[in-house]
Protein backbone atom coordinates (compact mmCIF):
# COMPACT_ATOMS: atom_id res chain seq x y z
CA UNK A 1 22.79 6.61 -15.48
CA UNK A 2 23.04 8.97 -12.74
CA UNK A 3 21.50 12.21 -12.80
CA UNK A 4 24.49 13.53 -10.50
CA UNK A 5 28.16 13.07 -11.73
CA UNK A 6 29.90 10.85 -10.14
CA UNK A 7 27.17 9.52 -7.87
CA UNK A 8 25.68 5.99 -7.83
CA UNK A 9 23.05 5.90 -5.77
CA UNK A 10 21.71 2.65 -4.06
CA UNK A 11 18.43 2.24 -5.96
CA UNK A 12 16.77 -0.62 -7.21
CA UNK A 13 16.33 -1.18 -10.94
CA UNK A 14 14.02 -3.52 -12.29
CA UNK A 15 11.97 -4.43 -15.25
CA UNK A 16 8.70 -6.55 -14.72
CA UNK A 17 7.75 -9.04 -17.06
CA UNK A 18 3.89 -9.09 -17.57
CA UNK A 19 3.83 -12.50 -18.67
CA UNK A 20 4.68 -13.83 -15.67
CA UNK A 21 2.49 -11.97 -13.59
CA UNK A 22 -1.05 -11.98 -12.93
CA UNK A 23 -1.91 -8.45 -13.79
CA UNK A 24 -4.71 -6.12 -12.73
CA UNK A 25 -5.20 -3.77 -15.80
CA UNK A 26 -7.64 -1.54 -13.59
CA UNK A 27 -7.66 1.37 -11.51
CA UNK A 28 -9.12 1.47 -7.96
CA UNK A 29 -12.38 2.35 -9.35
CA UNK A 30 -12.79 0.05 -11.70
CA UNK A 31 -11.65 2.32 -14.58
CA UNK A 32 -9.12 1.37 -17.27
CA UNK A 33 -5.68 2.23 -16.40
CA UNK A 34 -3.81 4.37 -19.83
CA UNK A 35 -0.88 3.44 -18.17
CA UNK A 36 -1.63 -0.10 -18.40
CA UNK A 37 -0.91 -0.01 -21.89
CA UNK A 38 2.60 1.52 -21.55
CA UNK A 39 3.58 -0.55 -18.84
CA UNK A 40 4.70 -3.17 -20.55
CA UNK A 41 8.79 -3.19 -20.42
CA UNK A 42 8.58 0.06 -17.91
CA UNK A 43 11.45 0.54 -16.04
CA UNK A 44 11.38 1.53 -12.66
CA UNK A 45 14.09 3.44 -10.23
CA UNK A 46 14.08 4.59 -6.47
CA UNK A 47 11.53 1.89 -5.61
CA UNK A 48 10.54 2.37 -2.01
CA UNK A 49 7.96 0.74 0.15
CA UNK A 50 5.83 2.61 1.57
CA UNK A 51 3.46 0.18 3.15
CA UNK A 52 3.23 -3.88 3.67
CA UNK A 53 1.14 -6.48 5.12
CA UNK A 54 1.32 -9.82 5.27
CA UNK A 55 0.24 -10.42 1.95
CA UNK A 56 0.62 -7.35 0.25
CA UNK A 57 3.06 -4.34 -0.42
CA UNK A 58 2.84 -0.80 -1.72
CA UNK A 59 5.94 0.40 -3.41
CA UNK A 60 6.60 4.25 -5.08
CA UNK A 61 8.73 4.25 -7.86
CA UNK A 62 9.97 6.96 -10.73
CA UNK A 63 9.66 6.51 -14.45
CA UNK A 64 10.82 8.10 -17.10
CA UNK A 65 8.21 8.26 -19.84
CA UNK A 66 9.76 7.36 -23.37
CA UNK A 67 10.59 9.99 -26.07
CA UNK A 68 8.28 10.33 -29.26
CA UNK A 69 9.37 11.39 -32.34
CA UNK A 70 12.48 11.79 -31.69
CA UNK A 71 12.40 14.00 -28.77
CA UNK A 72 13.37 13.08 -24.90
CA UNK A 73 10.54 14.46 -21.85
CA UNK A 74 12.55 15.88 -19.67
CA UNK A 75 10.14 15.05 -16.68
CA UNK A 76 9.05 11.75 -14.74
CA UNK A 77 6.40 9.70 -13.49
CA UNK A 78 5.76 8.44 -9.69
CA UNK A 79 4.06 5.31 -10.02
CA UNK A 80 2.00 3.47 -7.01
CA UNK A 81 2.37 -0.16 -7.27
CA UNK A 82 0.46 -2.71 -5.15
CA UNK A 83 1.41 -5.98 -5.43
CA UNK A 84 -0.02 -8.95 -3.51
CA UNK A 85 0.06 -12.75 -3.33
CA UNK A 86 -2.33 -15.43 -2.44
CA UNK A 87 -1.32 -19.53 -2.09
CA UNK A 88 -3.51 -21.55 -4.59
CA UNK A 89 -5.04 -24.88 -3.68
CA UNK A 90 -3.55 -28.43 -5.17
CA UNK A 91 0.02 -27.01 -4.76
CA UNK A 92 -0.07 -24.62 -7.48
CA UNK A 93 2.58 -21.67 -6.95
CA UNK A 94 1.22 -18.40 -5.17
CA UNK A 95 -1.14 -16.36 -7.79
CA UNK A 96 1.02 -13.05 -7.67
CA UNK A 97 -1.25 -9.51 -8.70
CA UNK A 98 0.07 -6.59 -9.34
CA UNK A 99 -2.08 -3.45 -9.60
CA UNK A 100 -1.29 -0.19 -10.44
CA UNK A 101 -2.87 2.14 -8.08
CA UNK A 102 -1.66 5.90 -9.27
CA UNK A 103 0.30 7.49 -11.61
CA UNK A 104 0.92 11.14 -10.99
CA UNK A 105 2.91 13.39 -13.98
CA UNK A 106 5.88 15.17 -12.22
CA UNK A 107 7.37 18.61 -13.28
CA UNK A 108 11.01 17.18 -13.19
CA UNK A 109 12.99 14.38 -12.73
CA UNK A 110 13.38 12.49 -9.49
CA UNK A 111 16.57 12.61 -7.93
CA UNK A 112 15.59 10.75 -4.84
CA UNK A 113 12.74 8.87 -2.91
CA UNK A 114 13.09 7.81 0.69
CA UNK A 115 11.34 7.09 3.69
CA UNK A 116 10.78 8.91 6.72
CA UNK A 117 13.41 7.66 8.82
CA UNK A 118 10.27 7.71 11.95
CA UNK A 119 8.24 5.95 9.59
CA UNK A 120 7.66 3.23 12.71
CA UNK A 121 7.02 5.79 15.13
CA UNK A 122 5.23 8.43 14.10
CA UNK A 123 1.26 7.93 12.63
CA UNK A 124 1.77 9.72 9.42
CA UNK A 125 4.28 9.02 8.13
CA UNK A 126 3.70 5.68 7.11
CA UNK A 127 1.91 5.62 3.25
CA UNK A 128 4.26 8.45 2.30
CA UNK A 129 7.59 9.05 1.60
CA UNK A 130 9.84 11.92 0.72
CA UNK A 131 10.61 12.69 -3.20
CA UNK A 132 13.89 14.84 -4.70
CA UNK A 133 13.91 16.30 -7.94
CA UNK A 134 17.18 17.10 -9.38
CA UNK A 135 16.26 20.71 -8.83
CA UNK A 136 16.69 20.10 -5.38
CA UNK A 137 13.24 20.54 -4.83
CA UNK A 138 11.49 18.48 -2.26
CA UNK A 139 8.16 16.80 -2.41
CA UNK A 140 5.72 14.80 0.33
CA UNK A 141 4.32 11.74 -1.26
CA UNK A 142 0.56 10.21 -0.04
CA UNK A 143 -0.98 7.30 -1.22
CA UNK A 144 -3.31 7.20 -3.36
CA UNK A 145 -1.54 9.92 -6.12
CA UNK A 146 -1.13 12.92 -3.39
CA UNK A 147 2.00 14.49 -4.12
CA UNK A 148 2.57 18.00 -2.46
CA UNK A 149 5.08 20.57 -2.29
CA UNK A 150 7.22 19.67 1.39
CA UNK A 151 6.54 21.35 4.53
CA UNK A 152 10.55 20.65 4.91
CA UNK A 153 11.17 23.46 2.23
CA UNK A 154 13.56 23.26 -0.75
CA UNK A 155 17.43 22.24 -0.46
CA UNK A 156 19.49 25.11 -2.20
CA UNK A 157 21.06 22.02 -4.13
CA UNK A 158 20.61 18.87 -5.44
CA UNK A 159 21.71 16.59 -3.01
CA UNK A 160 21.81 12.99 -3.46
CA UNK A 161 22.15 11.51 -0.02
CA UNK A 162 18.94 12.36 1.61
CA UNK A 163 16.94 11.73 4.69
CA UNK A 164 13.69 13.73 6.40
CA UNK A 165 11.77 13.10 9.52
CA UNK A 166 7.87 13.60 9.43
CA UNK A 167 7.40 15.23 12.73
CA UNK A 168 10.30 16.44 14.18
CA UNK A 169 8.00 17.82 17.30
CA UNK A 170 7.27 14.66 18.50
CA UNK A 171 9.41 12.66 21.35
CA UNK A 172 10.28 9.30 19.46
CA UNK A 173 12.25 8.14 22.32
CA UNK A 174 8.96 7.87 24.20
CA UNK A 175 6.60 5.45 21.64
CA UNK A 176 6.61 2.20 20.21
CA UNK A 177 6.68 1.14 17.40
CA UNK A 178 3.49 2.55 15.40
CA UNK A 179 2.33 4.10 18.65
CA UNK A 180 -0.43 6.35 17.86
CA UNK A 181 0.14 9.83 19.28
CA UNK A 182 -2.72 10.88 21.33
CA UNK A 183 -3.24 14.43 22.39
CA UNK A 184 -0.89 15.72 19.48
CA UNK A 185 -2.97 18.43 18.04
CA UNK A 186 -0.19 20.65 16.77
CA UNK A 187 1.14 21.11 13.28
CA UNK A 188 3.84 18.71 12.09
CA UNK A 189 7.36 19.96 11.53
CA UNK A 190 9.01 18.50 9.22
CA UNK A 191 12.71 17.62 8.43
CA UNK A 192 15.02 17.31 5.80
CA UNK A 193 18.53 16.45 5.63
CA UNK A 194 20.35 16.77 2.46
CA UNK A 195 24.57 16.14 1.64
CA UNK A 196 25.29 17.02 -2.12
CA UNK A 197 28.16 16.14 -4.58
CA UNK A 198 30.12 18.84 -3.11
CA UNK A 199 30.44 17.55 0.40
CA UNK A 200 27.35 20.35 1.61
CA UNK A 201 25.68 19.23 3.77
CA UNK A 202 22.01 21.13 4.27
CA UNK A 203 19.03 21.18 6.63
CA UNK A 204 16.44 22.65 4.38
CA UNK A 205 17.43 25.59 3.36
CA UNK A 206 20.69 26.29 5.80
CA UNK A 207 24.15 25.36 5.38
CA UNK A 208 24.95 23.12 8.21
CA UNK A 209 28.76 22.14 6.72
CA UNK A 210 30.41 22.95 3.86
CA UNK A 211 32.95 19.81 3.52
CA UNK A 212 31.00 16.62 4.94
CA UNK A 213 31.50 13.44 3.67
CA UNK A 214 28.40 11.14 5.34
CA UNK A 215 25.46 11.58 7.78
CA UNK A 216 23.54 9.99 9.44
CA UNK A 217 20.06 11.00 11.83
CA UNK A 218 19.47 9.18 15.52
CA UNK A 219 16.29 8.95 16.13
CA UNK A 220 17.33 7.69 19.93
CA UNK A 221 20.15 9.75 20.80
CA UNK A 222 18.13 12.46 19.23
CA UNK A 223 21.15 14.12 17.04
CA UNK A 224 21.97 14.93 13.82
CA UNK A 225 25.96 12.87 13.21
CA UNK A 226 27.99 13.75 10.26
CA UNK A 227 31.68 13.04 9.43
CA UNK A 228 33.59 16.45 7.82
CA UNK A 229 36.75 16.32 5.81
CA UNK A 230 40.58 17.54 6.20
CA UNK A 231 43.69 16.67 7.38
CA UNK A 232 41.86 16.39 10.64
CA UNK A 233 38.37 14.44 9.62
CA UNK A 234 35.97 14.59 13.12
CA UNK A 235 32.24 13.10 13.82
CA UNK A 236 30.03 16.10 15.08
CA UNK A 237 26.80 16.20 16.56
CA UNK A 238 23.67 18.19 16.05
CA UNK A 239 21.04 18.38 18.30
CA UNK A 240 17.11 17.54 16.15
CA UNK A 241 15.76 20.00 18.77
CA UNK A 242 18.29 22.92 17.93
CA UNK A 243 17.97 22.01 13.94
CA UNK A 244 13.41 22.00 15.02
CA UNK A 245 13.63 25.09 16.52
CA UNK A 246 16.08 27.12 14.47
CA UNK A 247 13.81 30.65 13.49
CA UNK A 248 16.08 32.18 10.76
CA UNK A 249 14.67 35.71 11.60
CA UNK A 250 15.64 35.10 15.77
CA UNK A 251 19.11 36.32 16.75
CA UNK A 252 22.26 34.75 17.50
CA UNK A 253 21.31 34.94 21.25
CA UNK A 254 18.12 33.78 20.79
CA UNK A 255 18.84 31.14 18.58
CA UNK A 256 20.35 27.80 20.66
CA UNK A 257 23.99 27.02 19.49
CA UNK A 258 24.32 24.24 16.99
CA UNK A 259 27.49 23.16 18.40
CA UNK A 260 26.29 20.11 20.10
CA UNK A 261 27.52 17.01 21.75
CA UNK A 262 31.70 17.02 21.94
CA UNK A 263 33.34 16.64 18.67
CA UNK A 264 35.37 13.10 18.28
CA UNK A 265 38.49 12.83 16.26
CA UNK A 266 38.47 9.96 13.50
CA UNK A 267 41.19 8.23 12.19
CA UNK A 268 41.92 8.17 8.67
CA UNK A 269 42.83 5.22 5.98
């Protein structure tokens, strides 16, 4: 079930059946994996991929250990899963092995995991992703087990629809698809775009709209688009570079007006 009333979120649930597969019970290391063990029957939610070949992937997912004695753990697991495939000779089916390569404790349970949506632009962000726990507290994924707090900051609520950018600095506009950025020396800003249960919807740690209903980040028209409720709905427009550059200690004159592009009228039914 959901963690957030009312909300179904598009996840992927799934158990895996180890008889089936051709399992690697080790660690990268060689070392025995304890998790092995318990991973038998494990279910998994908010699978993401955070990295594929042409033989290969390298999903994220959360787990919720299960209760002892009685009592529930009110916390999850992020598991690393590599899984890759190989085509056997004599026409035998592809051998399928699936490895676990981390499993890091968490201090809450995951709300959300997504990508960066300039995962294909910027070098980076691909091999991480961007975690939620219901707490509204954000967290950068790396793989390998490398979970830290976010440089994006904490949303002031849980918010089920999320999205971030890596590097918010950086022109996207201008690269190609997994373009490396040369001469990009600076620190990378990141972003995080949140809308909760209550129609909020949040840039970190500001209010951005108090009665939105969806959103949605352009990576090409460089804006921020979200759809706001009432008699009169309307689809507004938020500069990235406004959002980037907001300093929350600056003035009003200082700081550029978030009023962006022209508003547009939608229709309603």
């Amino acid at each position: 079930e959901s963690l957030t009333p009312g909300f179904s979120p598009p996840t992927l649930l799934t158990t895996f059946d180890l008889s089936t597969l051709v399992f690697s019970n080790k660690m990268e290391g060689g070392d025995i994996s304890p998790e092995y063990l318990a991973f038998n029957g494990m279910k998994l939610r908010d699978m993401t991929i955070i990295d594929a070949s042409e033989d290969s992937f390298t999903i994220i997912a959360a787990s919720s250990p299960q209760g002892t004695r009685g009592r529930h753990h009110f916390h999850d697991n992020l598991v690393e899963i590599k899984i890759s495939w190989a085509s056997l000779e004599n026409g035998e089916r592809e051998r399928l092995d699936l490895q676990i390569s981390a499993c890091v404790p968490l201090k809450g349970r995951v709300l959300r995991i997504v990508n960066w949506s300039d995962t294909a632009l910027v070098t980076g962000a691909r091999w991480s992703a961007l975690i939620e726990l219901a707490d509204g507290m954000l967290l950068d994924y790396f793989s390998g087990g490398m979970v830290d707090c976010s440089k994006a900051g904490a949303l002031l609520e849980p918010c089920p629809w999320l999205a971030g950018l890596y590097d918010a600095k950086i022109d996207t506009t201008s690269l190609t698809p997994s373009a490396d950025v040369l001469g990009h020396d600076e620190p990378s800003k990141r972003l995080a775009f949140g809308l909760s249960s209550r129609y909020r919807l949040y840039c970190g740690e500001r209010l951005l709209s108090s009665a939105s209903t969806s959103f949605a980040v352009s990576l090409e028209h460089k804006f921020l688009s979200h759809i706001t409720l009432g008699s009169r709905p309307q689809q507004r427009f938020l500069p990235l570079a406004s959002l980037r550059d907001f300093d929350p200690f600056m003035g009003s004159d200082e700081n550029e007006a978030l009023d962006g592009y022209e508003a547009r009228s939608v229709e309603r039914g």
